[in-house]
PDB file of N, CA and C in Angstrom:
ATOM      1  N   UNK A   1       0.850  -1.180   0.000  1.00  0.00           N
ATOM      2  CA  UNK A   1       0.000   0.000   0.000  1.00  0.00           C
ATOM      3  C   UNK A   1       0.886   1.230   0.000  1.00  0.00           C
ATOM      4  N   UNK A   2       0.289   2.268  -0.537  1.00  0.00           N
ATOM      5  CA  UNK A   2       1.329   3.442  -0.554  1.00  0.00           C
ATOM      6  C   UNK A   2       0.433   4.742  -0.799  1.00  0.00           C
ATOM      7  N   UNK A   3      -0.696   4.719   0.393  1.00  0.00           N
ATOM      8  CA  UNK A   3      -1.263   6.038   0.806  1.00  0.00           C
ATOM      9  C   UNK A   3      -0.126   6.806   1.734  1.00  0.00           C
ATOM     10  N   UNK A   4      -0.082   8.047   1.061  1.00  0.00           N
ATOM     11  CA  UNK A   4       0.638   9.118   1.260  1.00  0.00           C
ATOM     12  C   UNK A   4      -0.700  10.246   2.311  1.00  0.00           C
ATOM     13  N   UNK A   5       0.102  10.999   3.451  1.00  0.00           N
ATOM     14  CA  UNK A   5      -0.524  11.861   4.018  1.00  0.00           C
ATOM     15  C   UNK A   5       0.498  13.250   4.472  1.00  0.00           C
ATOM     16  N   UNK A   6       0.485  14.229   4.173  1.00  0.00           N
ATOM     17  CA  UNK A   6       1.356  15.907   4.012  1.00  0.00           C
ATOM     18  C   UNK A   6       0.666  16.063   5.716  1.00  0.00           C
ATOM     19  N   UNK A   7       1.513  17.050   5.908  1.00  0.00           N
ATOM     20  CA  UNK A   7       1.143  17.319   7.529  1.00  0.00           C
ATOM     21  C   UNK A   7       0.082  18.535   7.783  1.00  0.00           C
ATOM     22  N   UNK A   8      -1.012  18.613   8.388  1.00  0.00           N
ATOM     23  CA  UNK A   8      -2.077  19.304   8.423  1.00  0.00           C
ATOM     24  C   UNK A   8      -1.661  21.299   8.804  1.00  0.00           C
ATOM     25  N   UNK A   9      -1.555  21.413   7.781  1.00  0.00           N
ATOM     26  CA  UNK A   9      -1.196  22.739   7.464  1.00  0.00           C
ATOM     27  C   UNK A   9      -1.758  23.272   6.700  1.00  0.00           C
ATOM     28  N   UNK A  10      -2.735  22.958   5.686  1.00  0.00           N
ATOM     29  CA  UNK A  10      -3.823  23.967   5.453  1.00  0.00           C
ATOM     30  C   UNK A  10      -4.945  24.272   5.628  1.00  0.00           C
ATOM     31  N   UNK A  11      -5.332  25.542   6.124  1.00  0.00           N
ATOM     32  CA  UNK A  11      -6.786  26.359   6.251  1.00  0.00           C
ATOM     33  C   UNK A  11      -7.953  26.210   5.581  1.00  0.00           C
ATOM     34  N   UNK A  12      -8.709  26.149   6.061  1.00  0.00           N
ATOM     35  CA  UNK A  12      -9.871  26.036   5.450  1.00  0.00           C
ATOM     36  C   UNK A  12     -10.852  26.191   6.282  1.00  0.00           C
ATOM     37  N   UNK A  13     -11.660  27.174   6.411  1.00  0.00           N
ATOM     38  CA  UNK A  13     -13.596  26.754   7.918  1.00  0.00           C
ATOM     39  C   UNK A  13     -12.532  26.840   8.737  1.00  0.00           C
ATOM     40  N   UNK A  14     -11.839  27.521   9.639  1.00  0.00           N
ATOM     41  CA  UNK A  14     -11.128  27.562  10.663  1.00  0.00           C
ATOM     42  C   UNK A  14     -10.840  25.980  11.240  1.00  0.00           C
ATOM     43  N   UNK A  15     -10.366  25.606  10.360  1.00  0.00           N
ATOM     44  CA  UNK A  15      -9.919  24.242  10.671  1.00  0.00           C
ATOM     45  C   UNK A  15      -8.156  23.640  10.079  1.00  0.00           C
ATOM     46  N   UNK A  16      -7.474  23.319  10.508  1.00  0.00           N
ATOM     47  CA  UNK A  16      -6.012  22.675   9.586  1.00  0.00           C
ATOM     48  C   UNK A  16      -6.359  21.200   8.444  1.00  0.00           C
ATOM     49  N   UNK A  17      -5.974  21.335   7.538  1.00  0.00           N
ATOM     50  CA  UNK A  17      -6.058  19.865   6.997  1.00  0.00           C
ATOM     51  C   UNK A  17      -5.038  19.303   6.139  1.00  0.00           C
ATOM     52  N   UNK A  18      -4.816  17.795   6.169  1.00  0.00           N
ATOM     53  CA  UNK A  18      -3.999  17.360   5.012  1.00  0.00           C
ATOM     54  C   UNK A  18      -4.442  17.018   3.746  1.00  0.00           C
ATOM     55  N   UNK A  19      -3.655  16.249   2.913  1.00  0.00           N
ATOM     56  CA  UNK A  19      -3.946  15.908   1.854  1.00  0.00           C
ATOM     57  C   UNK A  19      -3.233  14.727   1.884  1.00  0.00           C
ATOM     58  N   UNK A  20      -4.764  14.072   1.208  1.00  0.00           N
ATOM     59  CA  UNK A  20      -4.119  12.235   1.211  1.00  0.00           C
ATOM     60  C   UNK A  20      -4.151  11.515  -0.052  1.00  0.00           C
ATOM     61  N   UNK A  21      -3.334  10.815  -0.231  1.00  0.00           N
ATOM     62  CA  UNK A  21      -3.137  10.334  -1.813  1.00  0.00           C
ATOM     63  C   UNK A  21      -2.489   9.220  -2.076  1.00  0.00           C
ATOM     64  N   UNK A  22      -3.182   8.258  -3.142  1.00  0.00           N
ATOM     65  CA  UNK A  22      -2.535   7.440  -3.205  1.00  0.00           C
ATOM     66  C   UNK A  22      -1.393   7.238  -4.634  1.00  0.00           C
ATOM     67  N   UNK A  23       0.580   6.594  -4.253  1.00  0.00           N
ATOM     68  CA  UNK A  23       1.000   6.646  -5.519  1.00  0.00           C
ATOM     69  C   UNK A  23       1.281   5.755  -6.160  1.00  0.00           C
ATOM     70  N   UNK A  24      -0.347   4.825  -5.785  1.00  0.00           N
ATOM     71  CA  UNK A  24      -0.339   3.522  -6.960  1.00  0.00           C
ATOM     72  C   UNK A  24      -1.862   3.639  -7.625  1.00  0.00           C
ATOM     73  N   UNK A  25      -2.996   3.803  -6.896  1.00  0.00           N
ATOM     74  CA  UNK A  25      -3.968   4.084  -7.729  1.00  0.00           C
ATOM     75  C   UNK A  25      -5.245   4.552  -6.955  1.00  0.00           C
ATOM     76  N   UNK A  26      -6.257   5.516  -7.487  1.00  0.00           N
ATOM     77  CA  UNK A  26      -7.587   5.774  -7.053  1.00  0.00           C
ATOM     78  C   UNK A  26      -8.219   4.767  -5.930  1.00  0.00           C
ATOM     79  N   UNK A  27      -8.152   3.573  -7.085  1.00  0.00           N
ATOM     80  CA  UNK A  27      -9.114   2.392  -6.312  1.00  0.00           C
ATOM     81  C   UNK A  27      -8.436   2.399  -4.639  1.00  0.00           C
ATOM     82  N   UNK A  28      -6.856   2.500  -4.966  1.00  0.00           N
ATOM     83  CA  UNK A  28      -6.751   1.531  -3.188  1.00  0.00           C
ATOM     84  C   UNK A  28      -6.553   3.426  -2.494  1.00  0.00           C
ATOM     85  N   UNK A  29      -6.759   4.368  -2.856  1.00  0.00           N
ATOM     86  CA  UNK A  29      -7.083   5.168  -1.943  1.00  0.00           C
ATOM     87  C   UNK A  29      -8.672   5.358  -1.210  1.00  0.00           C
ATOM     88  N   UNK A  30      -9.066   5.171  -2.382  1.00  0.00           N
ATOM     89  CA  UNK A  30     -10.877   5.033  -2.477  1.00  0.00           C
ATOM     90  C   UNK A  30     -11.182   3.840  -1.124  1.00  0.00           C
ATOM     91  N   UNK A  31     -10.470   2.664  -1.590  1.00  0.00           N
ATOM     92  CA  UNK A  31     -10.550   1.522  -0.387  1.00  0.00           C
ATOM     93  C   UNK A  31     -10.306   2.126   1.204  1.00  0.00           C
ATOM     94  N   UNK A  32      -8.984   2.975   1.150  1.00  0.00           N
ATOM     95  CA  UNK A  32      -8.287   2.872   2.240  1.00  0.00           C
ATOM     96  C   UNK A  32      -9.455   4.084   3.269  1.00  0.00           C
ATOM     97  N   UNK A  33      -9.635   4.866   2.578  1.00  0.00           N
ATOM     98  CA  UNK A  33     -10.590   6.259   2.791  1.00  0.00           C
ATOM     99  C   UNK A  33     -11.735   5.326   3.523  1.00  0.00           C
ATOM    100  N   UNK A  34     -12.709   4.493   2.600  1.00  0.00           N
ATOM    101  CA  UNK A  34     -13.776   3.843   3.420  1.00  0.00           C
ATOM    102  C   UNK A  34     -13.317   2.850   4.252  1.00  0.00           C
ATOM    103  N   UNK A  35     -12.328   2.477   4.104  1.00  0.00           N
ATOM    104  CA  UNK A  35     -12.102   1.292   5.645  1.00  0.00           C
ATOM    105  C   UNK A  35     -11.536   2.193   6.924  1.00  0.00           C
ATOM    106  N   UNK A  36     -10.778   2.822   6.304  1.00  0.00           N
ATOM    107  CA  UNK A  36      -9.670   3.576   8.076  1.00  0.00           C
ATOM    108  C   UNK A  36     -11.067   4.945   8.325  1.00  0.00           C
ATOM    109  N   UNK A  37     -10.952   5.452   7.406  1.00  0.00           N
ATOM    110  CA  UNK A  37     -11.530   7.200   7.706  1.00  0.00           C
ATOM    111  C   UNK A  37     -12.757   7.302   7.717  1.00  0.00           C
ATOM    112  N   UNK A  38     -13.744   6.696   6.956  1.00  0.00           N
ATOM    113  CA  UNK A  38     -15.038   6.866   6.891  1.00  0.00           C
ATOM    114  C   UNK A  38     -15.049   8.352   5.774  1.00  0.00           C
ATOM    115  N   UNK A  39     -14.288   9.115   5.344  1.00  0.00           N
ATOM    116  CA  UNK A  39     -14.643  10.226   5.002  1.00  0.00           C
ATOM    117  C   UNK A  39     -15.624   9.485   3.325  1.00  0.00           C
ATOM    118  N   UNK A  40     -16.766  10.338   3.145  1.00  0.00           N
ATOM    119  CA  UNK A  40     -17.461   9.984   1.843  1.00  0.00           C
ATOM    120  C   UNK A  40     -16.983   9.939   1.118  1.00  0.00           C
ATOM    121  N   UNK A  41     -17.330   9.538  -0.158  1.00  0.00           N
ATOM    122  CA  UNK A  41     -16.477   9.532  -1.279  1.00  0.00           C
ATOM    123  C   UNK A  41     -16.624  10.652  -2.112  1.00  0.00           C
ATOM    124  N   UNK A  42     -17.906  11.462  -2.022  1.00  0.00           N
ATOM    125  CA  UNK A  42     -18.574  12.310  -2.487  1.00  0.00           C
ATOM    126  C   UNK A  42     -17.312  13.577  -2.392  1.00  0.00           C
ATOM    127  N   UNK A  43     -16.363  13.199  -1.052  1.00  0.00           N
ATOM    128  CA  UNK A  43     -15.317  14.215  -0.578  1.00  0.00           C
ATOM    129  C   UNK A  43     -13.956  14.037  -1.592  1.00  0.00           C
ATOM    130  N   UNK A  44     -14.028  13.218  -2.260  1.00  0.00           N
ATOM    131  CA  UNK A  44     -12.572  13.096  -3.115  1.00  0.00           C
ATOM    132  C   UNK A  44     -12.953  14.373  -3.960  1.00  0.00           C
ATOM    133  N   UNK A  45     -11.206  15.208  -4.188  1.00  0.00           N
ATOM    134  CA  UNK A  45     -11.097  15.903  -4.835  1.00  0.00           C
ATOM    135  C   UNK A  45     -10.694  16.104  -6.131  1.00  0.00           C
ATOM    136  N   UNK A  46     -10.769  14.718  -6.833  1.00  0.00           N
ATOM    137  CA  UNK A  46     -10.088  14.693  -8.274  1.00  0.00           C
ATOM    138  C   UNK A  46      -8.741  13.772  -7.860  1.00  0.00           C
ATOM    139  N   UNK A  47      -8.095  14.635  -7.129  1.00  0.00           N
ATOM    140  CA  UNK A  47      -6.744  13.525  -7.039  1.00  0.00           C
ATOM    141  C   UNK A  47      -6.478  12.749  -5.620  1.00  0.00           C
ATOM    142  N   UNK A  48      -7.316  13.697  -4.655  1.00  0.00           N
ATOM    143  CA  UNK A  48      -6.833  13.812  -3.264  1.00  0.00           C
ATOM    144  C   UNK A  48      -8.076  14.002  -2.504  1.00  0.00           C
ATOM    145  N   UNK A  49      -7.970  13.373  -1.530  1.00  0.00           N
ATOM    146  CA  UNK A  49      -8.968  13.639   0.026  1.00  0.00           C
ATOM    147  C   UNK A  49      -8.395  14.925   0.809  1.00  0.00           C
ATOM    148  N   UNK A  50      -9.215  15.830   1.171  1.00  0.00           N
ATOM    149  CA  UNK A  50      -9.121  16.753   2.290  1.00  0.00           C
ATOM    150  C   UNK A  50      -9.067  15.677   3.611  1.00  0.00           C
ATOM    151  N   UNK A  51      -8.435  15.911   4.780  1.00  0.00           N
ATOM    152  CA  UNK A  51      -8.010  15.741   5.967  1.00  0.00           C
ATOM    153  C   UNK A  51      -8.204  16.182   7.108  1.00  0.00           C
ATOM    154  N   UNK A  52      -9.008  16.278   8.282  1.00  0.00           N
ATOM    155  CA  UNK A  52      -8.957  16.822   9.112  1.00  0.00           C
ATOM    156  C   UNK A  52      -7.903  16.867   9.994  1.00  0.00           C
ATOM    157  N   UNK A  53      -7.608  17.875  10.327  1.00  0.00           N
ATOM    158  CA  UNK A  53      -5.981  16.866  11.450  1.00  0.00           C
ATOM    159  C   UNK A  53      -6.713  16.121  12.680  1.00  0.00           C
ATOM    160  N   UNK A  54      -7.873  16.727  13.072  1.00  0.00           N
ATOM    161  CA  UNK A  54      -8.213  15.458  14.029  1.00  0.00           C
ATOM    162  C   UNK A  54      -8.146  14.225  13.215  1.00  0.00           C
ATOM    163  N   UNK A  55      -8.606  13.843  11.994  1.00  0.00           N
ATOM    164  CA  UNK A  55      -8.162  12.386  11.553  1.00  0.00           C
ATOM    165  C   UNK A  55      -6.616  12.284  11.018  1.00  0.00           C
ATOM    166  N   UNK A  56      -5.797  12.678  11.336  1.00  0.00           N
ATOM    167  CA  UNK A  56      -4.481  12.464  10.602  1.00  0.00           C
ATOM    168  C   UNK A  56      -3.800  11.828  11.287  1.00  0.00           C
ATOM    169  N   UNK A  57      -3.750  11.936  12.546  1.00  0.00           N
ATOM    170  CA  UNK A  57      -3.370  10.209  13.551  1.00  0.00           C
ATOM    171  C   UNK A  57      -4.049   9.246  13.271  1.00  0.00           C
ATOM    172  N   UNK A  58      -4.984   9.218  13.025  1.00  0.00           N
ATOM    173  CA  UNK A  58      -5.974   8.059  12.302  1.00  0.00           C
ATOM    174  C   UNK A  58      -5.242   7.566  11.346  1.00  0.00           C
ATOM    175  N   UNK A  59      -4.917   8.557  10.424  1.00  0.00           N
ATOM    176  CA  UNK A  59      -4.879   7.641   8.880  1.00  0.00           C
ATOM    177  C   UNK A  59      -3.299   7.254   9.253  1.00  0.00           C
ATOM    178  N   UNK A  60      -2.541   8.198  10.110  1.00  0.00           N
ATOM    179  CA  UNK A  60      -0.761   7.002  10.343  1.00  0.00           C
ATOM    180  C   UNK A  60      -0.833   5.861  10.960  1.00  0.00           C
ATOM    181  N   UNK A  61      -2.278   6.012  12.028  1.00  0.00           N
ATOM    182  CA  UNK A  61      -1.924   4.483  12.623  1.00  0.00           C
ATOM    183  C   UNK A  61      -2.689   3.582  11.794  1.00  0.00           C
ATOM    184  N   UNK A  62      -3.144   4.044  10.767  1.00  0.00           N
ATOM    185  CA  UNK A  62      -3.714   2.926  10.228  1.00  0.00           C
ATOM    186  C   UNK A  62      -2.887   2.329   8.781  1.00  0.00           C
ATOM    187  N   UNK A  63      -2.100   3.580   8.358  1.00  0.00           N
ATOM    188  CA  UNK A  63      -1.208   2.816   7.500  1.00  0.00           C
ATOM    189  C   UNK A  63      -0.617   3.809   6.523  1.00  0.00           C
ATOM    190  N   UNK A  64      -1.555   5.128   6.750  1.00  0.00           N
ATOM    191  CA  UNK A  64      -0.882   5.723   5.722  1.00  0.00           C
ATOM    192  C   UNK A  64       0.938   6.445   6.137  1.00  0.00           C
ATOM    193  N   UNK A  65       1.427   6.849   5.032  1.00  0.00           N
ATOM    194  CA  UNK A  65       2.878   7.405   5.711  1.00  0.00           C
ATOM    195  C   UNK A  65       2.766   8.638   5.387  1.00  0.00           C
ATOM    196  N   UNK A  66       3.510   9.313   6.450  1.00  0.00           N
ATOM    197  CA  UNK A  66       3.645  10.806   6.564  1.00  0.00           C
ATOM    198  C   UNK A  66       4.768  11.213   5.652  1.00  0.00           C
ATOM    199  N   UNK A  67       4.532  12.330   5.110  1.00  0.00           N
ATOM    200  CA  UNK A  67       5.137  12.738   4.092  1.00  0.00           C
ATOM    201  C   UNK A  67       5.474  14.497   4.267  1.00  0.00           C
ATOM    202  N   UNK A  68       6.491  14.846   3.747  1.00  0.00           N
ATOM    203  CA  UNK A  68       6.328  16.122   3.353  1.00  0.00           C
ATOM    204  C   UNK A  68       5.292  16.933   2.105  1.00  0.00           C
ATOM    205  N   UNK A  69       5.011  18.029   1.348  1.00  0.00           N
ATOM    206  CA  UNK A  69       3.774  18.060   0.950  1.00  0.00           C
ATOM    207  C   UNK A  69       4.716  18.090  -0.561  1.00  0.00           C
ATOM    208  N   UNK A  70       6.049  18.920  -0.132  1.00  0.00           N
ATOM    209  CA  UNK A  70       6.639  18.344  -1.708  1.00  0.00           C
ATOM    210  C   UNK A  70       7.076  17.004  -2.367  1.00  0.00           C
ATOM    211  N   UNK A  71       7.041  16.383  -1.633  1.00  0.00           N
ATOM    212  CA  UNK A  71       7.082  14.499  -2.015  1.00  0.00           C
ATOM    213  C   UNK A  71       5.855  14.103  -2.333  1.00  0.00           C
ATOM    214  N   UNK A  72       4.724  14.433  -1.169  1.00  0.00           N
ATOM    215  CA  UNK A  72       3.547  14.008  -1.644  1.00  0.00           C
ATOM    216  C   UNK A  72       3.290  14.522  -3.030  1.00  0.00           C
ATOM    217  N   UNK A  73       3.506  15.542  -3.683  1.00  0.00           N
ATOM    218  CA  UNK A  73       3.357  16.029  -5.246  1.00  0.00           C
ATOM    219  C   UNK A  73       4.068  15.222  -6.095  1.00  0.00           C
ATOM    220  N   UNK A  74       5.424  14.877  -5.280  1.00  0.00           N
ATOM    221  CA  UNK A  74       6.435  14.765  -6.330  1.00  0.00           C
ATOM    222  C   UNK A  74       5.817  13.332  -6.772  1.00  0.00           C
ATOM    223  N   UNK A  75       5.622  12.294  -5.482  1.00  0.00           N
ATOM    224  CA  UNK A  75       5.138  11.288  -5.914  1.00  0.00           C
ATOM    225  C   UNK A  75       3.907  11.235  -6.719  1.00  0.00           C
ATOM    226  N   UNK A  76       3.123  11.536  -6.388  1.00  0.00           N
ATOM    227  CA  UNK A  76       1.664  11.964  -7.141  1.00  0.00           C
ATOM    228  C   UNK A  76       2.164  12.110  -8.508  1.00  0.00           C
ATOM    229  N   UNK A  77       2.755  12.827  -8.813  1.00  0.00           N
ATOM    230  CA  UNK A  77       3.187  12.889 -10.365  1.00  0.00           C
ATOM    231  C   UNK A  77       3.888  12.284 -11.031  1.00  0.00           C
ATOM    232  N   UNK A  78       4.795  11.384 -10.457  1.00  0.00           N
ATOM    233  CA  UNK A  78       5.358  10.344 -10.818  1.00  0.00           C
ATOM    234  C   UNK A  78       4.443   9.194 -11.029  1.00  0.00           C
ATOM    235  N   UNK A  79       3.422   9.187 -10.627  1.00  0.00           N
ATOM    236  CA  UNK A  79       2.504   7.894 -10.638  1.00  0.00           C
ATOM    237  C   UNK A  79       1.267   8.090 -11.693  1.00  0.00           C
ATOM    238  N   UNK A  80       1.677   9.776 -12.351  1.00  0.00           N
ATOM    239  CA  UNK A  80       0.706   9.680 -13.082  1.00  0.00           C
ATOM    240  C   UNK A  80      -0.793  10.138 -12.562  1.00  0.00           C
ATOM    241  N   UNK A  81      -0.983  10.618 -11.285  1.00  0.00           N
ATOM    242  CA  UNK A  81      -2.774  10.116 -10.701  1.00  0.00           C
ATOM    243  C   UNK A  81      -2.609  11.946 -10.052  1.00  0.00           C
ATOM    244  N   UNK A  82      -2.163  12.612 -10.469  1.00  0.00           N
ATOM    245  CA  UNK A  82      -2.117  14.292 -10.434  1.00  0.00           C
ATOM    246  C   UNK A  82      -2.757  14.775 -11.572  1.00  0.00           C
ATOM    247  N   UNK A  83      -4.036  15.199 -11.026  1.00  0.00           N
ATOM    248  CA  UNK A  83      -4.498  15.702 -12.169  1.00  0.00           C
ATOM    249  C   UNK A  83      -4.233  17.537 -11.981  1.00  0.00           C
ATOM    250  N   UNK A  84      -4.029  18.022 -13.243  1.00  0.00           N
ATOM    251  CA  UNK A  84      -3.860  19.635 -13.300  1.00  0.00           C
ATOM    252  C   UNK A  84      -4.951  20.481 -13.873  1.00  0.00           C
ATOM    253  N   UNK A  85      -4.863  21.483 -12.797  1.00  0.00           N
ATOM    254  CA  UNK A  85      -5.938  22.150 -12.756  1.00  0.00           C
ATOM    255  C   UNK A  85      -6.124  23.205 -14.234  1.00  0.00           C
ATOM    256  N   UNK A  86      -7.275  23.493 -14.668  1.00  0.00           N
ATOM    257  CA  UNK A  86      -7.127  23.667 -15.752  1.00  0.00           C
ATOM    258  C   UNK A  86      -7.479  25.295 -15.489  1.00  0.00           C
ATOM    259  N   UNK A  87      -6.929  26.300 -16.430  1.00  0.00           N
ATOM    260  CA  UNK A  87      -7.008  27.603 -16.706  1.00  0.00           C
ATOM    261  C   UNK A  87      -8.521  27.957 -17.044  1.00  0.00           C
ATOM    262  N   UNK A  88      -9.424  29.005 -15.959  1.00  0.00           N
ATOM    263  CA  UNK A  88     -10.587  29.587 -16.820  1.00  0.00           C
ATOM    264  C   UNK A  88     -10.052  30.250 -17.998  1.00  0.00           C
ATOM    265  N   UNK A  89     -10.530  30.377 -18.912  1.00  0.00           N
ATOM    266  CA  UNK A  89     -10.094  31.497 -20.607  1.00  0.00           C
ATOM    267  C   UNK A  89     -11.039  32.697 -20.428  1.00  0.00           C
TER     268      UNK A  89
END
């Protein structure tokens, strides 16, 4: 398994959050999200799950690895499963 989790440092609703990702495929992040986190699926963002940091001890003890947020990209894009955001015209 190789869910990736960045350390809960961004804002959002007065809250911190990470970003979780997987750098082998959708499906086993999709899996890992409904077995450890419960978060909906409705919550995937295209490439990545938002994070609460109250769940971000959750998702290390359950398997994901902590990462810095430039690895988490770097990997993400190495695997292909980064999608880029596209320009309004």
């Amino acid at each position: 398994m190789a869910v990736l989790i960045d350390t809960p440092v961004w804002p959002w609703r007065g809250r911190l959050w990470s970003h979780l990702v997987s750098d082998v495929s959708y499906d086993e992040l999709h899996a890992f999200v409904a077995a450890e986190l419960g978060i909906p699926r409705r919550a995937f963002q295209g490439d990545h799950y938002d994070v609460p940091a109250d769940l971000y001890d959750i998702a290390v003890a359950a398997g994901a690895q902590p990462v810095g947020s430039r690895e988490l990209l770097s990997r993400l894009l190495a695997a292909g499963l980064r999608l880029r955001k596209t320009r309004a015209s």
